[in-house]
PDB file of N, CA and C in Angstrom:
ATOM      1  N   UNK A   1      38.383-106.188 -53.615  1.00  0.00           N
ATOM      2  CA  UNK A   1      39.779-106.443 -53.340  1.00  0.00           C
ATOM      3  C   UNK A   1      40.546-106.361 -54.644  1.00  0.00           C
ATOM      4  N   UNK A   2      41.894-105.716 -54.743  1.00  0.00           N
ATOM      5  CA  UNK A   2      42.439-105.704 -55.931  1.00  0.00           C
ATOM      6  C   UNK A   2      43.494-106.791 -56.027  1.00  0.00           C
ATOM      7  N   UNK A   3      43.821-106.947 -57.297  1.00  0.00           N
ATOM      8  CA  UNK A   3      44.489-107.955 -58.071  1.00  0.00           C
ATOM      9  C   UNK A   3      46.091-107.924 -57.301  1.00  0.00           C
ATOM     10  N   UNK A   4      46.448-109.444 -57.700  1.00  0.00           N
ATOM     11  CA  UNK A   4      47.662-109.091 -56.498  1.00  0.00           C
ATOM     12  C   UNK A   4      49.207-108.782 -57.292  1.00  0.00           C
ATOM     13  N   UNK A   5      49.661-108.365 -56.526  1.00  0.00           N
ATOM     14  CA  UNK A   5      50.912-107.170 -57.283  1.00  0.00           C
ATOM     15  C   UNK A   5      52.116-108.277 -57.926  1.00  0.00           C
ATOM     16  N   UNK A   6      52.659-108.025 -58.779  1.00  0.00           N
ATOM     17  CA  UNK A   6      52.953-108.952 -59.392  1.00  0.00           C
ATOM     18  C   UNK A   6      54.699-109.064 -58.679  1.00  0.00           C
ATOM     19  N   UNK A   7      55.133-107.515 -58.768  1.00  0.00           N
ATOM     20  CA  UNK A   7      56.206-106.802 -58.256  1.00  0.00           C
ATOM     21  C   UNK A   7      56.090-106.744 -56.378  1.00  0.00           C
ATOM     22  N   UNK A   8      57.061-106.841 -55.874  1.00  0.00           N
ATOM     23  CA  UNK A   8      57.162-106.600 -54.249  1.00  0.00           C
ATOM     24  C   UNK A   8      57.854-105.074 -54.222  1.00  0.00           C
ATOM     25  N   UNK A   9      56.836-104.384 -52.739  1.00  0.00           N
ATOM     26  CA  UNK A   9      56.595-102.949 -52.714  1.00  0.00           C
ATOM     27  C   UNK A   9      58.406-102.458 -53.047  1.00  0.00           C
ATOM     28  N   UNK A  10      59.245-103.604 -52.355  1.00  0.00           N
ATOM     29  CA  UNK A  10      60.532-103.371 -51.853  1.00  0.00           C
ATOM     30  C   UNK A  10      61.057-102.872 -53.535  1.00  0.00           C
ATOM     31  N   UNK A  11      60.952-103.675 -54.330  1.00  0.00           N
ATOM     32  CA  UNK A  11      61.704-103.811 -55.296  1.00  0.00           C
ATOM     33  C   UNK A  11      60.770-102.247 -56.420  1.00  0.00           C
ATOM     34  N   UNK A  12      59.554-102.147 -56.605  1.00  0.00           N
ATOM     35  CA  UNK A  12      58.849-101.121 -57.198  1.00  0.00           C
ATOM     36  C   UNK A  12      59.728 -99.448 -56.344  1.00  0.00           C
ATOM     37  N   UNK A  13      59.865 -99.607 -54.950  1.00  0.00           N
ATOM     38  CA  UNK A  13      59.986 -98.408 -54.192  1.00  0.00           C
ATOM     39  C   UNK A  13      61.988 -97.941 -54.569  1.00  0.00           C
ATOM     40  N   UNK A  14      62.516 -99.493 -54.931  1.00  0.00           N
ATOM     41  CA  UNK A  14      63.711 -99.286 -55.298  1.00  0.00           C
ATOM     42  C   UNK A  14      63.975 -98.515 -56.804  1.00  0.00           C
ATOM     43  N   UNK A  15      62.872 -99.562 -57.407  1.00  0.00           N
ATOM     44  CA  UNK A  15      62.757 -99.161 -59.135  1.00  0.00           C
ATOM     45  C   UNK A  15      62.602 -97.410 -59.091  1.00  0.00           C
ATOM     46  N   UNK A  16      61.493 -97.048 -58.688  1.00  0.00           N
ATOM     47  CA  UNK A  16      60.711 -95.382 -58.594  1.00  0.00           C
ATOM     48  C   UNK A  16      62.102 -94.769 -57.905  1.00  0.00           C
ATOM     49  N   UNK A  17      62.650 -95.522 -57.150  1.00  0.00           N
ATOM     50  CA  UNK A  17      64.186 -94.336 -56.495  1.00  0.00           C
ATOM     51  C   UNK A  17      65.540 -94.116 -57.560  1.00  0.00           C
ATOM     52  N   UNK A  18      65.373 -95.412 -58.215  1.00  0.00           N
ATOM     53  CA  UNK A  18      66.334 -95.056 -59.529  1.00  0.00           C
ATOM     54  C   UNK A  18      66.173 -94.428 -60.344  1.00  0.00           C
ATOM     55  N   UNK A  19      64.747 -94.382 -61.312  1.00  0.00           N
ATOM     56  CA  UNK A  19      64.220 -93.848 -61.980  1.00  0.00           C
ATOM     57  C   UNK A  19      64.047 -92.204 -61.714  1.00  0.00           C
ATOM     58  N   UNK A  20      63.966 -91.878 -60.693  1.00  0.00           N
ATOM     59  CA  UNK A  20      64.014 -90.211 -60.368  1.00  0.00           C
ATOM     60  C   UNK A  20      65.364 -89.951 -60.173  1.00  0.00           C
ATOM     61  N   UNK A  21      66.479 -90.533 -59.652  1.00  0.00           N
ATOM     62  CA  UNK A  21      68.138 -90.606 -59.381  1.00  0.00           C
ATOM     63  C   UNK A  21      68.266 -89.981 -60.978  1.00  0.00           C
ATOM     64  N   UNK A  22      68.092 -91.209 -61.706  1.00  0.00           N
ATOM     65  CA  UNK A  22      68.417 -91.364 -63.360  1.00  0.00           C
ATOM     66  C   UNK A  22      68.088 -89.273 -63.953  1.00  0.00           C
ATOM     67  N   UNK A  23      66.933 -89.119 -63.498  1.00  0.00           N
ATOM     68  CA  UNK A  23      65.872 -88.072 -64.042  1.00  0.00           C
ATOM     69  C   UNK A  23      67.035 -86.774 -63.622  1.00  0.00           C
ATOM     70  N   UNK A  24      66.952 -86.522 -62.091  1.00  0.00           N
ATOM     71  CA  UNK A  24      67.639 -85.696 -61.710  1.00  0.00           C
ATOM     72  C   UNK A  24      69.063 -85.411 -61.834  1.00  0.00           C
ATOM     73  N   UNK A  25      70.021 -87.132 -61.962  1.00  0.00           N
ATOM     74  CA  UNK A  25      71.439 -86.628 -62.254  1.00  0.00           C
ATOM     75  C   UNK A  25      71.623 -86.947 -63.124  1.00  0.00           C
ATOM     76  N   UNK A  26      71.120 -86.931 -64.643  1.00  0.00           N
ATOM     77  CA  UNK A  26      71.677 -86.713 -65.869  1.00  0.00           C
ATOM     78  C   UNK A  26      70.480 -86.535 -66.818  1.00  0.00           C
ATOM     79  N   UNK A  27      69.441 -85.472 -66.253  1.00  0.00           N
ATOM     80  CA  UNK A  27      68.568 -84.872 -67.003  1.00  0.00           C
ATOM     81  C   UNK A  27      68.418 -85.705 -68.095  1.00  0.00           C
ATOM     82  N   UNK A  28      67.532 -86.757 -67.358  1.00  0.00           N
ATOM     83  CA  UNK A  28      67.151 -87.261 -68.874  1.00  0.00           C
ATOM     84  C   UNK A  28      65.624 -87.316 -68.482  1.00  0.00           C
ATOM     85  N   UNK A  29      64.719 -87.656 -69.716  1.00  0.00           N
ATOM     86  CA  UNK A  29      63.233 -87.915 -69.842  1.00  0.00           C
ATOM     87  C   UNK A  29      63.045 -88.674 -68.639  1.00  0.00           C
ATOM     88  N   UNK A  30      61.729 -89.046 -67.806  1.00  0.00           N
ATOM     89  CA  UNK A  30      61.085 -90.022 -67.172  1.00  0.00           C
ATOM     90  C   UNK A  30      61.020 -91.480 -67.902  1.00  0.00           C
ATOM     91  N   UNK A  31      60.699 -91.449 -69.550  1.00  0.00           N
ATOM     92  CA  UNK A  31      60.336 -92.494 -70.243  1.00  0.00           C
ATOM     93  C   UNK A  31      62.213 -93.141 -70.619  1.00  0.00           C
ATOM     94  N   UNK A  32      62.755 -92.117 -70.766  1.00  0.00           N
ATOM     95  CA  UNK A  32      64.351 -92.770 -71.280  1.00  0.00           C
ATOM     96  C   UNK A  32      64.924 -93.606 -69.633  1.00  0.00           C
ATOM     97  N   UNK A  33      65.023 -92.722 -68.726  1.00  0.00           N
ATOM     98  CA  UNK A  33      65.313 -93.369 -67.278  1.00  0.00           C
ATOM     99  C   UNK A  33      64.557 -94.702 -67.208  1.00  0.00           C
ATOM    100  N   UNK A  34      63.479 -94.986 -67.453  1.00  0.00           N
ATOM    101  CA  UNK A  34      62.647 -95.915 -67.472  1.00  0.00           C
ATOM    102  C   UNK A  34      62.845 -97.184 -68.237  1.00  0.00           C
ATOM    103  N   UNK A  35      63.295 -96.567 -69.322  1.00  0.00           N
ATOM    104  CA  UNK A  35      63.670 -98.164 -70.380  1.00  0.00           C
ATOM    105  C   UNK A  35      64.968 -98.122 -69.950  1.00  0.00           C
ATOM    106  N   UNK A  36      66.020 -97.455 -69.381  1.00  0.00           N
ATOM    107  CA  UNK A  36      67.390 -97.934 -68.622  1.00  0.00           C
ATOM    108  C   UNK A  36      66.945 -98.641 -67.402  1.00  0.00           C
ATOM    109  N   UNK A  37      66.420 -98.175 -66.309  1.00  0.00           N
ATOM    110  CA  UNK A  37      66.052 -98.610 -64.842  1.00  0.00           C
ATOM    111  C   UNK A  37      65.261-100.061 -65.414  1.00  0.00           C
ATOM    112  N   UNK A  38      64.518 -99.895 -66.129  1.00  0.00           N
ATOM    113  CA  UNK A  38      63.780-101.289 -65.969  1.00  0.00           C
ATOM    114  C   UNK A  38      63.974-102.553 -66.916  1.00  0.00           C
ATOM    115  N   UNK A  39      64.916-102.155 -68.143  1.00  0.00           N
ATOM    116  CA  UNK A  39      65.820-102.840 -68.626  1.00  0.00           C
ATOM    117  C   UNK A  39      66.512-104.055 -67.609  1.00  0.00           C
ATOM    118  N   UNK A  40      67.363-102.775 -66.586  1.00  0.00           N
ATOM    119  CA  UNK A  40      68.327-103.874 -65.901  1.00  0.00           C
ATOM    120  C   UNK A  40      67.545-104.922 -64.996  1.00  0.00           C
ATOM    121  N   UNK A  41      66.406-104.129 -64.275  1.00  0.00           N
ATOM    122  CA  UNK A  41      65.479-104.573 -62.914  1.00  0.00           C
ATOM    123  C   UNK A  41      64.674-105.942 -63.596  1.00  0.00           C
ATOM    124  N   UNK A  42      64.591-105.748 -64.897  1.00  0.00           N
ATOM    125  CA  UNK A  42      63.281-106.680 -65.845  1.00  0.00           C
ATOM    126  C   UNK A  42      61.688-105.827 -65.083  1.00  0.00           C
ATOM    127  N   UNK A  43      61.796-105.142 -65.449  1.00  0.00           N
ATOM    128  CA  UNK A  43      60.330-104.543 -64.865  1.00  0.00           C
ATOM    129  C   UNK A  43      60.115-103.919 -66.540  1.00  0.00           C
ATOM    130  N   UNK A  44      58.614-103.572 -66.850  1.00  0.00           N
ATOM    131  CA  UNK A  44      58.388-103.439 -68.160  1.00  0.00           C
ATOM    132  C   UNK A  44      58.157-101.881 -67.997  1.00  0.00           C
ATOM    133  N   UNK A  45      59.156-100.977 -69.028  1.00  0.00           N
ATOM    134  CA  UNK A  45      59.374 -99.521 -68.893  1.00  0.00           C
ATOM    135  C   UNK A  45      57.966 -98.706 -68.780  1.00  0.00           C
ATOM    136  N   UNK A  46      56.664 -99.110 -69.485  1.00  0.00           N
ATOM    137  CA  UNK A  46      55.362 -98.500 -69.085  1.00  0.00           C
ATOM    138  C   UNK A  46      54.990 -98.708 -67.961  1.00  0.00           C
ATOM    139  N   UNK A  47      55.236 -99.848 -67.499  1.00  0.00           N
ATOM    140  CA  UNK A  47      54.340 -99.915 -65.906  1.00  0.00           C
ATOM    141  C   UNK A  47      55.931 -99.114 -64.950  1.00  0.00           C
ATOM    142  N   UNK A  48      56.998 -98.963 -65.411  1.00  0.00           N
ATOM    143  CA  UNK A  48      57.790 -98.111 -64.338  1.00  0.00           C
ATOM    144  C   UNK A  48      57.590 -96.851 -64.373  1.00  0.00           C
ATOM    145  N   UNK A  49      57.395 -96.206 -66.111  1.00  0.00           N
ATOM    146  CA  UNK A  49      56.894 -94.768 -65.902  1.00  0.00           C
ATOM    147  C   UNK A  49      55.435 -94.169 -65.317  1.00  0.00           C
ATOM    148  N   UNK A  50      54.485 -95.257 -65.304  1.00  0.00           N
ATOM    149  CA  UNK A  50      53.408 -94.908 -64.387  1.00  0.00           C
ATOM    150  C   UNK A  50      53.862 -94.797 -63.146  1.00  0.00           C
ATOM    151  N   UNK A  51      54.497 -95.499 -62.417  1.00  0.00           N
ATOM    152  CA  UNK A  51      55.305 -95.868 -61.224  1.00  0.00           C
ATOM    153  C   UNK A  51      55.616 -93.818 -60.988  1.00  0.00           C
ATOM    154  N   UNK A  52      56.622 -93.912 -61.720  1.00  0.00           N
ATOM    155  CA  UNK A  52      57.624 -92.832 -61.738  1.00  0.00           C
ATOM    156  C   UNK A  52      56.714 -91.459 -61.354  1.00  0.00           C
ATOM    157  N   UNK A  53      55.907 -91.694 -62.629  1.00  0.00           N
ATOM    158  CA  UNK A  53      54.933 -90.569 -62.481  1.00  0.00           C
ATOM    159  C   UNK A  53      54.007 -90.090 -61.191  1.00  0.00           C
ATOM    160  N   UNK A  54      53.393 -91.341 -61.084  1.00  0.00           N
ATOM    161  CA  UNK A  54      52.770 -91.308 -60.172  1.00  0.00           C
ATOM    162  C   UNK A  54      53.721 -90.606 -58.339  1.00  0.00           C
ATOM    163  N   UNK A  55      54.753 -91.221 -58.015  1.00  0.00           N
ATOM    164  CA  UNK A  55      55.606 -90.501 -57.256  1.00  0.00           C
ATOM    165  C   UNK A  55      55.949 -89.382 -57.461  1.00  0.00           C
ATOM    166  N   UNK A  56      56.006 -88.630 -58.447  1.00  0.00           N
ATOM    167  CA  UNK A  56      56.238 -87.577 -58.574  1.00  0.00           C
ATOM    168  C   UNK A  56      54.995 -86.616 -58.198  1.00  0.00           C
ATOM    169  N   UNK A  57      53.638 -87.002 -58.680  1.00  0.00           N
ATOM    170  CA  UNK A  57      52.682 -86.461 -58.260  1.00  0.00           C
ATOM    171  C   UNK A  57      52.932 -86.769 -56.865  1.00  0.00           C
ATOM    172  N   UNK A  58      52.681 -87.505 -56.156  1.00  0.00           N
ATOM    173  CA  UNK A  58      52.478 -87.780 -54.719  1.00  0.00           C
ATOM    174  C   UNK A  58      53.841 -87.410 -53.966  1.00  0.00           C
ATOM    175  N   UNK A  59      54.700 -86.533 -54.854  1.00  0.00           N
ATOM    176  CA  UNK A  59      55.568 -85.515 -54.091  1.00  0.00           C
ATOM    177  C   UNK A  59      55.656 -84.317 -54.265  1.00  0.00           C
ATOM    178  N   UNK A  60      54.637 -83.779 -55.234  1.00  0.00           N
ATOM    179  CA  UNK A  60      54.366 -82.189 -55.698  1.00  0.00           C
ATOM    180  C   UNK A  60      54.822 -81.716 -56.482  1.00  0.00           C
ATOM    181  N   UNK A  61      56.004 -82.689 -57.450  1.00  0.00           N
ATOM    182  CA  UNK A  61      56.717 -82.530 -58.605  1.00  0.00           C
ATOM    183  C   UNK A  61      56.006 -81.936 -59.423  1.00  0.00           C
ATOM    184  N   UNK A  62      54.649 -82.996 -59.756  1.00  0.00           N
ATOM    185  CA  UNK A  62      54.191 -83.167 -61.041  1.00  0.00           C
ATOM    186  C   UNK A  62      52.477 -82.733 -60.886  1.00  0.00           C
ATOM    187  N   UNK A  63      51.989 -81.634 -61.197  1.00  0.00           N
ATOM    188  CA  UNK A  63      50.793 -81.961 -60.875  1.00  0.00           C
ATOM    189  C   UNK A  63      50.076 -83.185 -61.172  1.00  0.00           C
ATOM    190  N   UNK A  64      48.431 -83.346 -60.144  1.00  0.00           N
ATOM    191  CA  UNK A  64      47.971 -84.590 -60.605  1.00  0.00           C
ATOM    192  C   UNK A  64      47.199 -84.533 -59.204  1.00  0.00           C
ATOM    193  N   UNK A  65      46.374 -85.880 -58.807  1.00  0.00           N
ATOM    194  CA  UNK A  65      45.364 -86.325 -58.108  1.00  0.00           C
ATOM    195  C   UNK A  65      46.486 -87.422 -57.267  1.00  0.00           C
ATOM    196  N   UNK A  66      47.289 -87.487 -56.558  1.00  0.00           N
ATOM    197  CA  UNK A  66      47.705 -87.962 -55.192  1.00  0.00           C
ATOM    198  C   UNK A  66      46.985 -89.136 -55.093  1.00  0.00           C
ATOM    199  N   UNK A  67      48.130 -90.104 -54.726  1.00  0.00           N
ATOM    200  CA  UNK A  67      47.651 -91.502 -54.325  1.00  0.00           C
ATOM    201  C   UNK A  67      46.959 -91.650 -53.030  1.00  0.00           C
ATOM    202  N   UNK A  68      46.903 -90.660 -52.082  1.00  0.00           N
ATOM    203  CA  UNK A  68      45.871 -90.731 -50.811  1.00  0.00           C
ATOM    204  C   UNK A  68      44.790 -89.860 -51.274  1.00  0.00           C
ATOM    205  N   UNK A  69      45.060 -88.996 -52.154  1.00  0.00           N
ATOM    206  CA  UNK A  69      43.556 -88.187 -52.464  1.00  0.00           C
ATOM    207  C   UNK A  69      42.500 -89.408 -53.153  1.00  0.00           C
ATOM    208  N   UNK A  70      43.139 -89.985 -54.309  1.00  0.00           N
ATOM    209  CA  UNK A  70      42.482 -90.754 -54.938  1.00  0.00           C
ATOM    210  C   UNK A  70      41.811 -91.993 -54.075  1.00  0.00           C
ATOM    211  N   UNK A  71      43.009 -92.598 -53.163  1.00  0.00           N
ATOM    212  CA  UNK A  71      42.001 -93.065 -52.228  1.00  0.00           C
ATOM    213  C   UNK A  71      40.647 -92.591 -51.521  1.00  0.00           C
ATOM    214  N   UNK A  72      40.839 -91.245 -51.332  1.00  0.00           N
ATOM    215  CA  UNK A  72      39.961 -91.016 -50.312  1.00  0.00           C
ATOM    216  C   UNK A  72      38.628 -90.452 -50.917  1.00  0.00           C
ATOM    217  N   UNK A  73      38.965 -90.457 -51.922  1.00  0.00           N
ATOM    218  CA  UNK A  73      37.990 -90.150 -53.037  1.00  0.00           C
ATOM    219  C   UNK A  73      37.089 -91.248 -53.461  1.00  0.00           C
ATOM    220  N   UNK A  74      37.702 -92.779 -53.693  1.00  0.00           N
ATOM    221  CA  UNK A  74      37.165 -94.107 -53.549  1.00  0.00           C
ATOM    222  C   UNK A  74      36.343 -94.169 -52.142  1.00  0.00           C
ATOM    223  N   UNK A  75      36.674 -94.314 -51.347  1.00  0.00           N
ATOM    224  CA  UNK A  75      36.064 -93.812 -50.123  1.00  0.00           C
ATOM    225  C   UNK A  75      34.514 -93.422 -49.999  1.00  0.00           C
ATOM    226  N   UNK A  76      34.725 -91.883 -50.644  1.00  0.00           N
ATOM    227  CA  UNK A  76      33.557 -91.096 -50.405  1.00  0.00           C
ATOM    228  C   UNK A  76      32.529 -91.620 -51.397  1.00  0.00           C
ATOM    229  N   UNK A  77      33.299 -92.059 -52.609  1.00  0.00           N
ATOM    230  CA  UNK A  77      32.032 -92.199 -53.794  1.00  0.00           C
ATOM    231  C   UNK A  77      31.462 -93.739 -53.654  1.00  0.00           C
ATOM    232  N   UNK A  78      32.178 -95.029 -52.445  1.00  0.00           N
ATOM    233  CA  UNK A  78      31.783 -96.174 -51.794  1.00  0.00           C
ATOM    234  C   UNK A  78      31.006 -95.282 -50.631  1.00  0.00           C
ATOM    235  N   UNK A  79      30.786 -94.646 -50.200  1.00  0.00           N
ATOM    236  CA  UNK A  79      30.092 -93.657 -48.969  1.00  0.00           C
ATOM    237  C   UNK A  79      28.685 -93.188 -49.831  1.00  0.00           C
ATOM    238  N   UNK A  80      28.951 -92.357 -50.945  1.00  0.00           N
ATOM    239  CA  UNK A  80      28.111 -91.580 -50.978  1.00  0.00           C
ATOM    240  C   UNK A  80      26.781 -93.209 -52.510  1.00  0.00           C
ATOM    241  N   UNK A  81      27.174 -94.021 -53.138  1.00  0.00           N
ATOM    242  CA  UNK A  81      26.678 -95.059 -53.619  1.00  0.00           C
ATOM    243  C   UNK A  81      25.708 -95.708 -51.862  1.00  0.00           C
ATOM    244  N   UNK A  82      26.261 -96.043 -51.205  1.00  0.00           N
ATOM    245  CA  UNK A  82      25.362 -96.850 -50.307  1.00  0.00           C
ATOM    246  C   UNK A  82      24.759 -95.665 -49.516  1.00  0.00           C
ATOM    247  N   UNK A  83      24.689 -94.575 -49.586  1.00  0.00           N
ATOM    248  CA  UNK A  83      23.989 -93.564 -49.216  1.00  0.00           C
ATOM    249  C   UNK A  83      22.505 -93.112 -50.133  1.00  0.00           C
ATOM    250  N   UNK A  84      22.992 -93.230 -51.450  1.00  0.00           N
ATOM    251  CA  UNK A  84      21.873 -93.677 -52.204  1.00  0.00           C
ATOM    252  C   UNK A  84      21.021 -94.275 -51.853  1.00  0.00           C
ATOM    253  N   UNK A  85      21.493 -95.634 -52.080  1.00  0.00           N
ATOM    254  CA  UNK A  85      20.684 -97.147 -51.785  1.00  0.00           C
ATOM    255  C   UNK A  85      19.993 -96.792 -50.305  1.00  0.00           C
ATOM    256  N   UNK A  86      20.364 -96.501 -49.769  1.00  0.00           N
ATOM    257  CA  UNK A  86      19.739 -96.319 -48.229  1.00  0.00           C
ATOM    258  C   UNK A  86      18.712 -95.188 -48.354  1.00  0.00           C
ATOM    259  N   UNK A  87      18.835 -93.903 -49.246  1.00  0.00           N
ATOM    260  CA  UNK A  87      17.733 -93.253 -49.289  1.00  0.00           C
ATOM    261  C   UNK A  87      16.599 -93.482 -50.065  1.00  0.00           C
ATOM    262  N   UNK A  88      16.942 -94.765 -51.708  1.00  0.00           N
ATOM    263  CA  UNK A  88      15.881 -94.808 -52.261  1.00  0.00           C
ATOM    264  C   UNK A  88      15.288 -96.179 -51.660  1.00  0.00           C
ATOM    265  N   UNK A  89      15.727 -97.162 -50.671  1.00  0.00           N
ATOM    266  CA  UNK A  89      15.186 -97.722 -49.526  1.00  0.00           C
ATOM    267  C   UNK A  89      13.845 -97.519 -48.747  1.00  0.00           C
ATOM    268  N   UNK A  90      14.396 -96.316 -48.122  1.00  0.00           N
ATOM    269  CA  UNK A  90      13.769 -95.436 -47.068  1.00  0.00           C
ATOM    270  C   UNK A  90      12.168 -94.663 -48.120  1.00  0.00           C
ATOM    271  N   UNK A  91      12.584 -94.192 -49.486  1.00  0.00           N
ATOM    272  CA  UNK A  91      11.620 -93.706 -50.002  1.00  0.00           C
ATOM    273  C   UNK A  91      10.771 -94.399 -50.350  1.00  0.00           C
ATOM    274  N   UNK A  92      10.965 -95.725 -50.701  1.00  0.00           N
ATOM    275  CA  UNK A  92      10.160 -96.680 -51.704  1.00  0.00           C
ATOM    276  C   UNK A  92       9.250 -97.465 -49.816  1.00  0.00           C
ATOM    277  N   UNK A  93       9.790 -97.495 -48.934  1.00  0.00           N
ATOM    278  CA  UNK A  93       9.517 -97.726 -47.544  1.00  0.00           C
ATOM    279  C   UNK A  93       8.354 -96.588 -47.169  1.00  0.00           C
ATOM    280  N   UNK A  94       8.517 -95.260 -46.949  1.00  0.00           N
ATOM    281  CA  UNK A  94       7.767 -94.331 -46.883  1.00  0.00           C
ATOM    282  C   UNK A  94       6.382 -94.168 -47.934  1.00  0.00           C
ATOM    283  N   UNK A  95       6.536 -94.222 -49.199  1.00  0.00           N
ATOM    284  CA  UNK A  95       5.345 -94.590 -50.021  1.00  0.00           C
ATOM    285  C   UNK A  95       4.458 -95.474 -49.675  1.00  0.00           C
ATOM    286  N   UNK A  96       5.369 -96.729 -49.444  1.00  0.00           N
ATOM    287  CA  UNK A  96       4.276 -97.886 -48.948  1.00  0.00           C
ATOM    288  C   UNK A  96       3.444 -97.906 -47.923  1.00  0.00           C
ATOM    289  N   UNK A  97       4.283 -97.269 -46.524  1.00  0.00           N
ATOM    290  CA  UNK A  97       3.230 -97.148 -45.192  1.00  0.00           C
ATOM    291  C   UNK A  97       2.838 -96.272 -45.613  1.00  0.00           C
ATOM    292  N   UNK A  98       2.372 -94.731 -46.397  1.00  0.00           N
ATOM    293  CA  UNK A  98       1.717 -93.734 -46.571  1.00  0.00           C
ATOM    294  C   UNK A  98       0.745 -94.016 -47.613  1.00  0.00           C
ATOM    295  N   UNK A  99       0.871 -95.304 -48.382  1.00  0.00           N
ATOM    296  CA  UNK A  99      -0.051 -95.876 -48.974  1.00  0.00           C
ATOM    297  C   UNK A  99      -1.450 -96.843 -48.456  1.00  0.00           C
ATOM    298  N   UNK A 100      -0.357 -97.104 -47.423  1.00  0.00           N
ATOM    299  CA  UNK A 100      -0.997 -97.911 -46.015  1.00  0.00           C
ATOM    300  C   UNK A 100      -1.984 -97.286 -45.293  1.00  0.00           C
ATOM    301  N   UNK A 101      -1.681 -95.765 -44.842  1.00  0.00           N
ATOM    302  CA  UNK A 101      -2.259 -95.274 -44.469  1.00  0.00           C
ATOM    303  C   UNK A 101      -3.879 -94.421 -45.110  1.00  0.00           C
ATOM    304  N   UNK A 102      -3.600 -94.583 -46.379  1.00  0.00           N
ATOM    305  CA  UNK A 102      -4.523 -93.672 -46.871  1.00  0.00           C
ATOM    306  C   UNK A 102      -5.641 -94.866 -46.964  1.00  0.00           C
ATOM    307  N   UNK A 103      -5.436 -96.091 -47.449  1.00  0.00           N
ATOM    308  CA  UNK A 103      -6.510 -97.066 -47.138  1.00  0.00           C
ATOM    309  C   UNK A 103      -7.299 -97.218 -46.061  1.00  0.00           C
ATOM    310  N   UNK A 104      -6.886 -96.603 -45.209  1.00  0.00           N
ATOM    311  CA  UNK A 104      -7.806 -96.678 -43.630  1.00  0.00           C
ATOM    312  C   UNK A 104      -8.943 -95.273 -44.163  1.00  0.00           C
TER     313      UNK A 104
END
């Protein structure tokens, strides 16, 4: 389970909508929008430009690895870890009755 958010989604989803507003209508940097937007909000300008960034990937702006890819990627590699464990299980299981067996 992860750590709990310090920020509410409402207020981060507001922050990330200013911060691209800022970007697009007066061409400025991600990092300059960021120390303005989070100046006023009190949000700390590194954790808004991850913010920023990150939306931008997960809208095709920016290349990058997508916040549902990356999930689903956690996923597979929690999938494919207890898939392990279950086969070197099964092997260390198979040795033993075939060890079993050769004693007869």
């Amino acid at each position: 389970m992860g750590a709990a958010r310090k920020y509410p989604d409402e207020l981060r989803d507001r922050a990330i909508r200013l911060v691209l507003d800022v970007v697009k209508d007066q061409e400025a940097s991600v990092t300059a929008a960021c120390r303005k937007v989070g100046a006023e909000l009190g949000i700390n300008a590194d954790t808004l430009r991850g913010w920023a960034k990150q939306a931008q990937v997960d809208r095709g702006v920016r290349p990058g690895t997508t916040s549902a890819d990356a999930a689903r990627i956690r996923v597979l590699e929690r999938e494919n870890a207890e898939l392990r464990r279950v086969n070197a299980i099964l092997r260390t299981a198979s040795a033993f009755f075939a060890a079993e067996l050769d004693h007869r």
